[in-house]
PDB file of N, CA and C in Angstrom:
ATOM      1  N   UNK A   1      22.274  -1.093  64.046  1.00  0.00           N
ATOM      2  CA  UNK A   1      23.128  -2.169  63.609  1.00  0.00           C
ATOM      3  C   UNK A   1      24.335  -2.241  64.517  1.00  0.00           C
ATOM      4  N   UNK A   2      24.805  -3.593  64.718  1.00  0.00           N
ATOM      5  CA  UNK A   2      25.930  -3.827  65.587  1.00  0.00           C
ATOM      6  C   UNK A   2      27.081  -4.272  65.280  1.00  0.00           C
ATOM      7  N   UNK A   3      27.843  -4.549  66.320  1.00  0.00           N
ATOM      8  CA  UNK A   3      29.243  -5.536  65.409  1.00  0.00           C
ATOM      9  C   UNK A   3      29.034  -6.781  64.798  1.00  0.00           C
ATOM     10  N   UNK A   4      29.817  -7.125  63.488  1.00  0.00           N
ATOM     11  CA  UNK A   4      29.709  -8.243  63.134  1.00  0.00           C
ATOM     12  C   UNK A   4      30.534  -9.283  63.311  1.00  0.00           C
ATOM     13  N   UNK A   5      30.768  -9.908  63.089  1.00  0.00           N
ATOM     14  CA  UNK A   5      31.678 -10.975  63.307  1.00  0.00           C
ATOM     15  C   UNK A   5      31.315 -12.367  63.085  1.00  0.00           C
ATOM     16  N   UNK A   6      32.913 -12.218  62.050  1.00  0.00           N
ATOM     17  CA  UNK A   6      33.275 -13.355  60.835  1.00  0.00           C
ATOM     18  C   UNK A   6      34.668 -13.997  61.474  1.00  0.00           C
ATOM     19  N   UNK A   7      34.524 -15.171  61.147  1.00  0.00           N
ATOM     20  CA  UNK A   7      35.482 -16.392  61.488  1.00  0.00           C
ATOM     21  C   UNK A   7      36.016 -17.341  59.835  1.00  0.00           C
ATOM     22  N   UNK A   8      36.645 -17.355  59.863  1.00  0.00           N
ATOM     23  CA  UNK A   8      37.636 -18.086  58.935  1.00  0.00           C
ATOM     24  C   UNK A   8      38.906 -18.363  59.143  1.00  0.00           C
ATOM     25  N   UNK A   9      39.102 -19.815  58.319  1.00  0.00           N
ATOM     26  CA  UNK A   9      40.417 -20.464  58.733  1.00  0.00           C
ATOM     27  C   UNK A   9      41.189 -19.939  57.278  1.00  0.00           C
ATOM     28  N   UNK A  10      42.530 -19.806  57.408  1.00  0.00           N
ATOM     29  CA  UNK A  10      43.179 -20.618  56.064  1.00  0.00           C
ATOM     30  C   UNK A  10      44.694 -20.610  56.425  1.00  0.00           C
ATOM     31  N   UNK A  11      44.772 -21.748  55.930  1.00  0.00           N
ATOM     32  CA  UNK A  11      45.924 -22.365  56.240  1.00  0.00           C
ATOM     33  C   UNK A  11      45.337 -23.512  57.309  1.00  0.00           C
ATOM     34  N   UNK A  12      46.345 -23.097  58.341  1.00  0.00           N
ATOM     35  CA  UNK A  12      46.612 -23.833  59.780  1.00  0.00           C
ATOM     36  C   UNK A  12      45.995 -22.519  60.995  1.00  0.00           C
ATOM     37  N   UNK A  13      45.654 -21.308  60.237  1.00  0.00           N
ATOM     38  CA  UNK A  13      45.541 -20.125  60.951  1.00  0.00           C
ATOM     39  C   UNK A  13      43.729 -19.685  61.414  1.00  0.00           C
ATOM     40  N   UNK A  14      43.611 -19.506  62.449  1.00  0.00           N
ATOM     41  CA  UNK A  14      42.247 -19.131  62.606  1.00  0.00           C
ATOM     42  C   UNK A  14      42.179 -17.676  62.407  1.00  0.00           C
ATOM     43  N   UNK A  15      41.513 -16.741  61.636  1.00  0.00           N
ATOM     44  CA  UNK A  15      41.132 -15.488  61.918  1.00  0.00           C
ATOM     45  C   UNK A  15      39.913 -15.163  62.384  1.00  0.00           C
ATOM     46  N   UNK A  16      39.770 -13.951  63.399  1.00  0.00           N
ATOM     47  CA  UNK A  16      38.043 -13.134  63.732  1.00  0.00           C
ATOM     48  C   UNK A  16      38.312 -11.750  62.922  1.00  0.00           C
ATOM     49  N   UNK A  17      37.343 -12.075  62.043  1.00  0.00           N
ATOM     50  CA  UNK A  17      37.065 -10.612  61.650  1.00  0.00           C
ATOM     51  C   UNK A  17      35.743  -9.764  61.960  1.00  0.00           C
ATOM     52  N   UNK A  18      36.361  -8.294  62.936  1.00  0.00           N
ATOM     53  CA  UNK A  18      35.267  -7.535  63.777  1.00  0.00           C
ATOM     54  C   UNK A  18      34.804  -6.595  62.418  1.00  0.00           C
ATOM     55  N   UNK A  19      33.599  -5.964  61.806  1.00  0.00           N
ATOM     56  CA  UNK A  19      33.416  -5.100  61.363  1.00  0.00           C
ATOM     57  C   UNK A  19      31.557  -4.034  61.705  1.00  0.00           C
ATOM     58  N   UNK A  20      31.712  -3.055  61.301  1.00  0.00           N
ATOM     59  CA  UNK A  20      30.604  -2.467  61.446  1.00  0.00           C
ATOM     60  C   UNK A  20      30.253  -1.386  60.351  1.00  0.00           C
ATOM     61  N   UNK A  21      28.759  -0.991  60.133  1.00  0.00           N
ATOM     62  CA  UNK A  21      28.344  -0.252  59.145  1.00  0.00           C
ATOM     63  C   UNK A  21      29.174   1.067  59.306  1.00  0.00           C
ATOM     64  N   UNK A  22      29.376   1.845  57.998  1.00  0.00           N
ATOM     65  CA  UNK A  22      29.256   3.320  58.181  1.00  0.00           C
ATOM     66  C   UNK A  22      28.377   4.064  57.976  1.00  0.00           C
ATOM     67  N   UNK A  23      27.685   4.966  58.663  1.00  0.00           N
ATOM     68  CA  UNK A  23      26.864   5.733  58.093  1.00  0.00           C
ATOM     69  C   UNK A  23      27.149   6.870  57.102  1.00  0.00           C
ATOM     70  N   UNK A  24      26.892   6.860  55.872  1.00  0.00           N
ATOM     71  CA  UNK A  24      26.866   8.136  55.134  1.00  0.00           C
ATOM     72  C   UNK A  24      26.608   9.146  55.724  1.00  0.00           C
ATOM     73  N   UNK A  25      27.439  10.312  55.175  1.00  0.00           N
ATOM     74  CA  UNK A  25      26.931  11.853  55.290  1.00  0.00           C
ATOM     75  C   UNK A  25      25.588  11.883  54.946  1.00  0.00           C
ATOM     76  N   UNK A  26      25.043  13.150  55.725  1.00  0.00           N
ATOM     77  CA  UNK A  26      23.571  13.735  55.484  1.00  0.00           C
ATOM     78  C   UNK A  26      23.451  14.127  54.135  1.00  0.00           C
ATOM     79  N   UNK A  27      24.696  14.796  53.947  1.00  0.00           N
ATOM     80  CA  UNK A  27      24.329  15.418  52.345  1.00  0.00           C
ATOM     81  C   UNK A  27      24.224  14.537  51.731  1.00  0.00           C
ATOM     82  N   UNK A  28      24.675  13.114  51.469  1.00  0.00           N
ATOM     83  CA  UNK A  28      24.643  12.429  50.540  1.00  0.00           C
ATOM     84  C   UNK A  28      22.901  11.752  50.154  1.00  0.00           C
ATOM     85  N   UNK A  29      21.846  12.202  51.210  1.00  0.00           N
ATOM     86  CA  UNK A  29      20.363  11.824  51.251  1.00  0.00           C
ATOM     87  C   UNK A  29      20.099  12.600  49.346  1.00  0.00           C
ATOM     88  N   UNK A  30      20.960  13.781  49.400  1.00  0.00           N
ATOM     89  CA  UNK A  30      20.743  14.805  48.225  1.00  0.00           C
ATOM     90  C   UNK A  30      20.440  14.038  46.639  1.00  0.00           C
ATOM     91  N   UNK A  31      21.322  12.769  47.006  1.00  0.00           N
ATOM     92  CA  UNK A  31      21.823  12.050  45.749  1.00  0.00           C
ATOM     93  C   UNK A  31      21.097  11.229  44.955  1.00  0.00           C
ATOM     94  N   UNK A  32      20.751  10.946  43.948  1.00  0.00           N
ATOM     95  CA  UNK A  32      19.907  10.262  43.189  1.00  0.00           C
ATOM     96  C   UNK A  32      20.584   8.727  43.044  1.00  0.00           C
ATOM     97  N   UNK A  33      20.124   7.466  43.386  1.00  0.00           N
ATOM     98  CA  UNK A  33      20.556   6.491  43.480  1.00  0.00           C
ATOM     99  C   UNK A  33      22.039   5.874  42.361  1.00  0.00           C
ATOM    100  N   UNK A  34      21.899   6.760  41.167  1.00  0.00           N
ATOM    101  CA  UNK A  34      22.150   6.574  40.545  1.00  0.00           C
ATOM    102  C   UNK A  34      23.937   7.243  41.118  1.00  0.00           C
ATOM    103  N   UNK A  35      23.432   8.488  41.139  1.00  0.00           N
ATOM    104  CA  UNK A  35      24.247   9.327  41.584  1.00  0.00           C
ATOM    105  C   UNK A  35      25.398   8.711  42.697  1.00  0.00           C
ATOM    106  N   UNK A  36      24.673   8.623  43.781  1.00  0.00           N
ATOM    107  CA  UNK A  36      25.163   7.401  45.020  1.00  0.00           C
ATOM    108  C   UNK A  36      26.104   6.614  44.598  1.00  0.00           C
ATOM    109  N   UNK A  37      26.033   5.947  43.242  1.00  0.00           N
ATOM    110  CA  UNK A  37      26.713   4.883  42.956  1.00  0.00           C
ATOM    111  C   UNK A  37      27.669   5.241  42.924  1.00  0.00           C
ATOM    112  N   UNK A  38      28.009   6.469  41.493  1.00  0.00           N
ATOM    113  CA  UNK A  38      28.914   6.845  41.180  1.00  0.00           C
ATOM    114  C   UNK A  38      29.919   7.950  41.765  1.00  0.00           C
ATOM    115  N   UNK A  39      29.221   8.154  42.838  1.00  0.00           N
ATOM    116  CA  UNK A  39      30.139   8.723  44.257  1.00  0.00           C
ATOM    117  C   UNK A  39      30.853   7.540  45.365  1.00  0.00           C
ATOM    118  N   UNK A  40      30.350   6.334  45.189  1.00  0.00           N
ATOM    119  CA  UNK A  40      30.793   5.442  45.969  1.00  0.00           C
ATOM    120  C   UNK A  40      31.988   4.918  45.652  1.00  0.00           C
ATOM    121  N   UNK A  41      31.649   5.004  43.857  1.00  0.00           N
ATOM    122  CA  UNK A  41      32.922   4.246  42.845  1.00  0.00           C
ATOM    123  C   UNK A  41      33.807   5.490  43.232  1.00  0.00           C
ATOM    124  N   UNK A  42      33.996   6.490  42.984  1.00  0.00           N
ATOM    125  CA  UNK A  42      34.320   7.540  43.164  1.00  0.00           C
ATOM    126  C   UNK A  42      35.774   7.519  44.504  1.00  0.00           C
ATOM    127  N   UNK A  43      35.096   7.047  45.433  1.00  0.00           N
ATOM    128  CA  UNK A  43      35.433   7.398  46.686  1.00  0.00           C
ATOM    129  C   UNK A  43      36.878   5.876  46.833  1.00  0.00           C
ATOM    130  N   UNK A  44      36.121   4.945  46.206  1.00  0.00           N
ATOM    131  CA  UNK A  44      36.706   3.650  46.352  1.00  0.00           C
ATOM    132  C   UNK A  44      37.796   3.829  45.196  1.00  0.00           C
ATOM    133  N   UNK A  45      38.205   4.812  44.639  1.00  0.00           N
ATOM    134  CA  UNK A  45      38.914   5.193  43.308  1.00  0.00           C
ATOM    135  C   UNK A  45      38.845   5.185  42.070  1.00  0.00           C
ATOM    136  N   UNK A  46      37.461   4.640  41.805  1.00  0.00           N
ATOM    137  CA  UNK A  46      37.549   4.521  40.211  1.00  0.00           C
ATOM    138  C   UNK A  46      37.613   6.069  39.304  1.00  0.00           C
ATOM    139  N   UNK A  47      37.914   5.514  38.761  1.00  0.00           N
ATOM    140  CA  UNK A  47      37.618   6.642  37.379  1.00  0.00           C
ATOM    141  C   UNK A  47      36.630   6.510  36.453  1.00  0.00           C
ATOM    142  N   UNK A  48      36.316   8.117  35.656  1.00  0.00           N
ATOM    143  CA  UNK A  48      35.226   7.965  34.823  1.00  0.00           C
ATOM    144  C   UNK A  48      35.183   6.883  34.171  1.00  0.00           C
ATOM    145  N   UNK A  49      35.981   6.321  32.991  1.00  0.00           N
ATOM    146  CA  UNK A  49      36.421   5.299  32.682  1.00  0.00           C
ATOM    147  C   UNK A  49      35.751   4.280  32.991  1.00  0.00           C
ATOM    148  N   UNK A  50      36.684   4.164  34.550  1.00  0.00           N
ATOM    149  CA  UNK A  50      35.890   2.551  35.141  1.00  0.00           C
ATOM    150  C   UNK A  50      34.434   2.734  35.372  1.00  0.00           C
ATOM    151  N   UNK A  51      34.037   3.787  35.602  1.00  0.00           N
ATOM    152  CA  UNK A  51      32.831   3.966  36.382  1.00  0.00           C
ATOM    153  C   UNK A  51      31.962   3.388  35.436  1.00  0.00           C
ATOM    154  N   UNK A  52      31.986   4.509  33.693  1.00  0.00           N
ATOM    155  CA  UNK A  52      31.272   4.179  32.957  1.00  0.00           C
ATOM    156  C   UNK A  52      31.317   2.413  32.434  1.00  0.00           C
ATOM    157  N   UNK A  53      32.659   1.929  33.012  1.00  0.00           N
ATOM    158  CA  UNK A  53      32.395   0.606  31.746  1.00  0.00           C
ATOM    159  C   UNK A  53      31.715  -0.234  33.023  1.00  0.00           C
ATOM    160  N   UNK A  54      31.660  -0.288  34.738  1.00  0.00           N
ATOM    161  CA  UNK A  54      31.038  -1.191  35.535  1.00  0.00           C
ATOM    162  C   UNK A  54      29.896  -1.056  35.458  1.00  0.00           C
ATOM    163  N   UNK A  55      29.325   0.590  35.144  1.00  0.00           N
ATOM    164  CA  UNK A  55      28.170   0.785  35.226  1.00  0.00           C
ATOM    165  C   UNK A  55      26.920   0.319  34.038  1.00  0.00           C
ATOM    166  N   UNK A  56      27.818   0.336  33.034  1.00  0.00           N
ATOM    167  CA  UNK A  56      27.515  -0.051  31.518  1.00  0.00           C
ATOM    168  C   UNK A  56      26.739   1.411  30.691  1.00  0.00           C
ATOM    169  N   UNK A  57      27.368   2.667  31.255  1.00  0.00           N
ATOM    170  CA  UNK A  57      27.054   3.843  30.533  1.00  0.00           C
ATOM    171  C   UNK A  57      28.531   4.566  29.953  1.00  0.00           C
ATOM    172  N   UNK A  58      27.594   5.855  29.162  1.00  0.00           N
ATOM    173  CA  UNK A  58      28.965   6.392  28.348  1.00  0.00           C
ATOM    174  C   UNK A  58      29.902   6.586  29.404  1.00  0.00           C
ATOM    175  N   UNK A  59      30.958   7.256  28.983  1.00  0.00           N
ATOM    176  CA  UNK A  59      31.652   7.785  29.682  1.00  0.00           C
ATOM    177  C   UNK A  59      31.423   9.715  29.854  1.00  0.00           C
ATOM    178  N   UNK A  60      30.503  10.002  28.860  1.00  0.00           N
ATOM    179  CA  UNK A  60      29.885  11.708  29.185  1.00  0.00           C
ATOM    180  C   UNK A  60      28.606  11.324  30.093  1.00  0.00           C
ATOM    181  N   UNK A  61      28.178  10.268  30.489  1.00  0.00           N
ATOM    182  CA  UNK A  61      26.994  10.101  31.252  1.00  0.00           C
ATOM    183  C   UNK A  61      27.636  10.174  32.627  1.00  0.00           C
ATOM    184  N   UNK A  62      28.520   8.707  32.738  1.00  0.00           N
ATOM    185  CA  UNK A  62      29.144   9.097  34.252  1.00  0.00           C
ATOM    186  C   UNK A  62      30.072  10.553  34.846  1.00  0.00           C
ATOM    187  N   UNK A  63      30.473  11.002  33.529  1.00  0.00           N
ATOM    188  CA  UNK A  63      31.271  12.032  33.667  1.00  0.00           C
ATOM    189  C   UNK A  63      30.201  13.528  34.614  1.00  0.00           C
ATOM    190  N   UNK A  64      28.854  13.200  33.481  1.00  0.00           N
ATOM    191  CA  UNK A  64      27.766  14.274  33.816  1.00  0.00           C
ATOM    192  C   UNK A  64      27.179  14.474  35.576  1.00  0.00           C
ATOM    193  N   UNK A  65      27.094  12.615  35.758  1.00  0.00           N
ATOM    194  CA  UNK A  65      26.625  12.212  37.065  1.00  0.00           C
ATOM    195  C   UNK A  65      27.476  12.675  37.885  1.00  0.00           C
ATOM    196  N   UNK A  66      28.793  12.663  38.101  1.00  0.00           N
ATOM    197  CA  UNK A  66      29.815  12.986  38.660  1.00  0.00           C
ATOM    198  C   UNK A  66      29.427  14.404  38.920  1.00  0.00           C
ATOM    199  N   UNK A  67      29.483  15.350  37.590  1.00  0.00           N
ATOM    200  CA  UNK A  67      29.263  16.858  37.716  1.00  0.00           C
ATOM    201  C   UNK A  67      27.787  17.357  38.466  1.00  0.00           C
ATOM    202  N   UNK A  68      27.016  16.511  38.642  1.00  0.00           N
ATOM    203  CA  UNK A  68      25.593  16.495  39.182  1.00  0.00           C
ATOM    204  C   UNK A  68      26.120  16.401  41.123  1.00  0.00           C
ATOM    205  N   UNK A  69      26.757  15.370  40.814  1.00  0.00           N
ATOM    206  CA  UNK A  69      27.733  15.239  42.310  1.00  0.00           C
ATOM    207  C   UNK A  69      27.832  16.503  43.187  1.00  0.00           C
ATOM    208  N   UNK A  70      28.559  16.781  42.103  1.00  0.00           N
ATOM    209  CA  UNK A  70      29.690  17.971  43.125  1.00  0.00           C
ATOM    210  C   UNK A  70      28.647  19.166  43.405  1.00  0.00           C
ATOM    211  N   UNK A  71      27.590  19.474  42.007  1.00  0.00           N
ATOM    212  CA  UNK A  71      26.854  20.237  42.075  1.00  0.00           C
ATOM    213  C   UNK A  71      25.863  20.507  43.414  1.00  0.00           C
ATOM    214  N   UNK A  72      25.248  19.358  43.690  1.00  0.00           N
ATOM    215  CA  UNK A  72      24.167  18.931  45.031  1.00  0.00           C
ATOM    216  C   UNK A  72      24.851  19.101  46.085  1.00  0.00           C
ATOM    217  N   UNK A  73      26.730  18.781  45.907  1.00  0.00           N
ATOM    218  CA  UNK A  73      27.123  18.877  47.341  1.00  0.00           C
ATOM    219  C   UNK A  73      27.950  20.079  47.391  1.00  0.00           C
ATOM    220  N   UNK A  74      27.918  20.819  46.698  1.00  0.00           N
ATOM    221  CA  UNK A  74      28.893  22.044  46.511  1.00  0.00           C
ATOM    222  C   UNK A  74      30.300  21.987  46.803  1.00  0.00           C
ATOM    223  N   UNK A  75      30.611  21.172  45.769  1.00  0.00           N
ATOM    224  CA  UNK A  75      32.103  20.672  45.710  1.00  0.00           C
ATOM    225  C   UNK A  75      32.638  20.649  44.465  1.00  0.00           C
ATOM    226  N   UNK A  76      33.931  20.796  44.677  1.00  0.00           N
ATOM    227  CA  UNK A  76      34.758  21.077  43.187  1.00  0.00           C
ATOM    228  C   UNK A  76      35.880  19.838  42.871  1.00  0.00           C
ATOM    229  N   UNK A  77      35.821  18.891  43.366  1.00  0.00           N
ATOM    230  CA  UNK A  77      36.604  17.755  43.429  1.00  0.00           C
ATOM    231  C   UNK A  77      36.777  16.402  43.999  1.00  0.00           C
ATOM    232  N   UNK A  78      36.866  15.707  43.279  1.00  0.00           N
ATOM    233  CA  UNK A  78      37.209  14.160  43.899  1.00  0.00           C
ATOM    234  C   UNK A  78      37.625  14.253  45.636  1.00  0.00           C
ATOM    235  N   UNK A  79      38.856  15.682  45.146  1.00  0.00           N
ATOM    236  CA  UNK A  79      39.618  15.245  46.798  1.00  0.00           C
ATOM    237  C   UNK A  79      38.526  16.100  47.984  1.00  0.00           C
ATOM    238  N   UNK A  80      37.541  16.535  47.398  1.00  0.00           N
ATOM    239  CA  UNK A  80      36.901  17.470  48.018  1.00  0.00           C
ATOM    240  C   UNK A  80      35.356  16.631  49.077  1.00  0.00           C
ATOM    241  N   UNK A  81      35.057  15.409  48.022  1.00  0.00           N
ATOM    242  CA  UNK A  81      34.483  14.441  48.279  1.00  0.00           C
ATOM    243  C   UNK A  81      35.154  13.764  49.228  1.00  0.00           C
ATOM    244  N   UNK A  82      36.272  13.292  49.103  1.00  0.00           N
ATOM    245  CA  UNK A  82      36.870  12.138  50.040  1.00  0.00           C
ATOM    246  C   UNK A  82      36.781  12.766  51.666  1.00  0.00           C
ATOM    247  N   UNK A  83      36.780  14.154  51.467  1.00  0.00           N
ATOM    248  CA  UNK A  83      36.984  15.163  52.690  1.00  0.00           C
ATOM    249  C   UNK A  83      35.876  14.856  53.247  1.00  0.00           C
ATOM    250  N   UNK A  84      34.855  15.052  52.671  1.00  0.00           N
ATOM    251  CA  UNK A  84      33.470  14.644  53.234  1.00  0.00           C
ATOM    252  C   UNK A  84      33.370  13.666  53.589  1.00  0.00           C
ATOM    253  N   UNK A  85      33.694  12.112  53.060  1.00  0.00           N
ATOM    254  CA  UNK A  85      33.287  11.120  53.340  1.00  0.00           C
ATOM    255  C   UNK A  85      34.014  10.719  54.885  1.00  0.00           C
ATOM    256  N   UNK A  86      35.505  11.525  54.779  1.00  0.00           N
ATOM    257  CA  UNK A  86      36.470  11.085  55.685  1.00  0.00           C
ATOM    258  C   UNK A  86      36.195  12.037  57.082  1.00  0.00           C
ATOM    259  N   UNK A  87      35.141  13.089  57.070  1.00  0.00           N
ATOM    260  CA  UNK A  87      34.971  13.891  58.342  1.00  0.00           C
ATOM    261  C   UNK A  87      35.888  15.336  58.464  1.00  0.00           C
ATOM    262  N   UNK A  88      36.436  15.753  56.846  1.00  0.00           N
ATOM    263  CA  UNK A  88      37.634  16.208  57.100  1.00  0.00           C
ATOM    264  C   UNK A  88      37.227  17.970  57.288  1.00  0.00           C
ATOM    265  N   UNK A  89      37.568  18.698  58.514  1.00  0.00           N
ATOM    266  CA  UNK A  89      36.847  20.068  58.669  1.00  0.00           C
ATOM    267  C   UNK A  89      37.113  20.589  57.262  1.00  0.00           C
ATOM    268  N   UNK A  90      35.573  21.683  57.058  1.00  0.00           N
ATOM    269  CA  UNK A  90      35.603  22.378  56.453  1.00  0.00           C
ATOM    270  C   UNK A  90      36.519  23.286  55.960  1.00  0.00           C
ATOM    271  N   UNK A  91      37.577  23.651  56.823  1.00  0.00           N
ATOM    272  CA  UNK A  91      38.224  24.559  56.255  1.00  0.00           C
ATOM    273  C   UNK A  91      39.190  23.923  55.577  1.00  0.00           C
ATOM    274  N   UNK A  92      39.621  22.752  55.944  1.00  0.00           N
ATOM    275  CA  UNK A  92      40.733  22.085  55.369  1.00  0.00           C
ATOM    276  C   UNK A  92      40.447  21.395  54.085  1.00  0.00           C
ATOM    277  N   UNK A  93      39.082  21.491  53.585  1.00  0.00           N
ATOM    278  CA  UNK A  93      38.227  21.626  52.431  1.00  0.00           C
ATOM    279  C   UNK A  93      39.012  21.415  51.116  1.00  0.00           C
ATOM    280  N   UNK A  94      39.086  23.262  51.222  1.00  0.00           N
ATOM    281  CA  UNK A  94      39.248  23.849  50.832  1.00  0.00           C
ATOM    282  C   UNK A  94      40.878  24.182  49.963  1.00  0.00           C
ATOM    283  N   UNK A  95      41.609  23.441  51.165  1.00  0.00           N
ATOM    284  CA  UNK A  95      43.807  23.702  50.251  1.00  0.00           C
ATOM    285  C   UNK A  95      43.731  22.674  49.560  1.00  0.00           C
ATOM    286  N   UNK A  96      44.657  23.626  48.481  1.00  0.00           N
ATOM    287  CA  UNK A  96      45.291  22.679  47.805  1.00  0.00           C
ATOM    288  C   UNK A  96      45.340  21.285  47.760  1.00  0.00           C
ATOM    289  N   UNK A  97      45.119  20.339  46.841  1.00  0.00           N
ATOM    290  CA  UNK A  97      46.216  18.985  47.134  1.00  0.00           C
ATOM    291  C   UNK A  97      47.491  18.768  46.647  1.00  0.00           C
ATOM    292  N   UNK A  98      48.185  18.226  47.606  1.00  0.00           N
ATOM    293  CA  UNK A  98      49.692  18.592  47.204  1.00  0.00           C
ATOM    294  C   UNK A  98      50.220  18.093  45.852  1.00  0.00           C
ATOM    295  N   UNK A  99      49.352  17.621  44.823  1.00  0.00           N
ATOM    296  CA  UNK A  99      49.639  16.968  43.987  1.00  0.00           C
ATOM    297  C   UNK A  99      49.605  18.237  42.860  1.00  0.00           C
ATOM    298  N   UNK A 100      48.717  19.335  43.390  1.00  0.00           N
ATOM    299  CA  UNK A 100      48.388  20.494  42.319  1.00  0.00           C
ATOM    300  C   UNK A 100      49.839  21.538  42.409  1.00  0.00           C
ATOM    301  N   UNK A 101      50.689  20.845  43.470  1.00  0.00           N
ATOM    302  CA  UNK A 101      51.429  21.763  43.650  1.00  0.00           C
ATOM    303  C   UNK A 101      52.874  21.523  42.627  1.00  0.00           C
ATOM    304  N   UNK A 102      52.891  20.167  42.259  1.00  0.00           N
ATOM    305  CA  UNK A 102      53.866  19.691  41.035  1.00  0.00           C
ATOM    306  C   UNK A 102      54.157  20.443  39.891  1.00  0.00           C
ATOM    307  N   UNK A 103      55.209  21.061  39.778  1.00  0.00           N
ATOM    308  CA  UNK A 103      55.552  22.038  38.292  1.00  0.00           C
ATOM    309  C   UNK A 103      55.815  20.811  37.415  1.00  0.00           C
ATOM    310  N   UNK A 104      55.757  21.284  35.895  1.00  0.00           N
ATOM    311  CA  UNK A 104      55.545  20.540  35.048  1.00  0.00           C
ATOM    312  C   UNK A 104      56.583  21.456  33.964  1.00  0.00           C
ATOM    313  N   UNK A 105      56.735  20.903  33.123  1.00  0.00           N
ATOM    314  CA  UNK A 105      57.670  21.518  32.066  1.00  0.00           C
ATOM    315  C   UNK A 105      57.125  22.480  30.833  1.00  0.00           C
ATOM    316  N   UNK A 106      57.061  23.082  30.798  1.00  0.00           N
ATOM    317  CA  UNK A 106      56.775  24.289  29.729  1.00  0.00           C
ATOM    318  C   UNK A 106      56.287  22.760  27.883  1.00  0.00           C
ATOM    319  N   UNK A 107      55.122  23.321  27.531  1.00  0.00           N
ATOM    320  CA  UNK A 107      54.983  21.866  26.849  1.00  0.00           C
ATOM    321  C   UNK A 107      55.893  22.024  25.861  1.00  0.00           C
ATOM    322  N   UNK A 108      56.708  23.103  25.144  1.00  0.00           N
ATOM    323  CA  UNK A 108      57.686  23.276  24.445  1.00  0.00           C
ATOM    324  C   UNK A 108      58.762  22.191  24.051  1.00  0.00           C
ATOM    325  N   UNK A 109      58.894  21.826  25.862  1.00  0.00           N
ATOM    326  CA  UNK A 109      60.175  21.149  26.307  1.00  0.00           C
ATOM    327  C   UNK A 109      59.730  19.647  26.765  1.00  0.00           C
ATOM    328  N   UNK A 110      58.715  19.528  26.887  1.00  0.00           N
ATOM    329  CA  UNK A 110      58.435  17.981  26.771  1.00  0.00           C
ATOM    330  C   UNK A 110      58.271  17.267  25.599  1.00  0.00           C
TER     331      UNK A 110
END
């Protein structure tokens, strides 16, 4: 597959828009179509939530599919996925996201 290219006006303005396929990771061949989906929603940000109400299943179904996910690809997280999708080395896998690093208040005091 090659470049594409799209033309549209709006306004008074001409735009070219260049785009091209991505190829998925190898691991992702692992995935059951179903599965696929809900790694795609995944990646594009949805949540269980959304996943389950676009998909028109529970929300312990997409939740399960999700856990089927990580399972096939030996991963422990959303951000762990995006790593994959994005090329991100292995080792860098693996830290933290800086978001885990946020202290929170003793629940006493909230």
């Amino acid at each position: 597959m090659g470049v594409r290219v799209a033309h549209f006006k709006h306004g008074l303005e001409d735009y070219l828009v260049l785009s091209y396929p991505i190829s998925r990771p190898g691991c992702f061949a692992k995935l059951t179509r179903a599965e696929l989906d809900v790694a795609e929603r995944v990646i594009a940000g949805a949540t269980v939530r959304d996943i389950a109400r676009e998909r028109g299943v529970s929300e312990r179904t997409a939740s399960n599919q999700l856990g089927q996910i990580y399972a096939k690809l030996e991963i422990h997280s959303r951000h762990e996925l995006l790593a994959i999708v994005s090329g991100t080395p292995t080792f860098l896998r693996e830290q933290v996201s800086p978001l885990a690093s946020v202290s929170r208040p003793p629940a006493s005091t909230r």
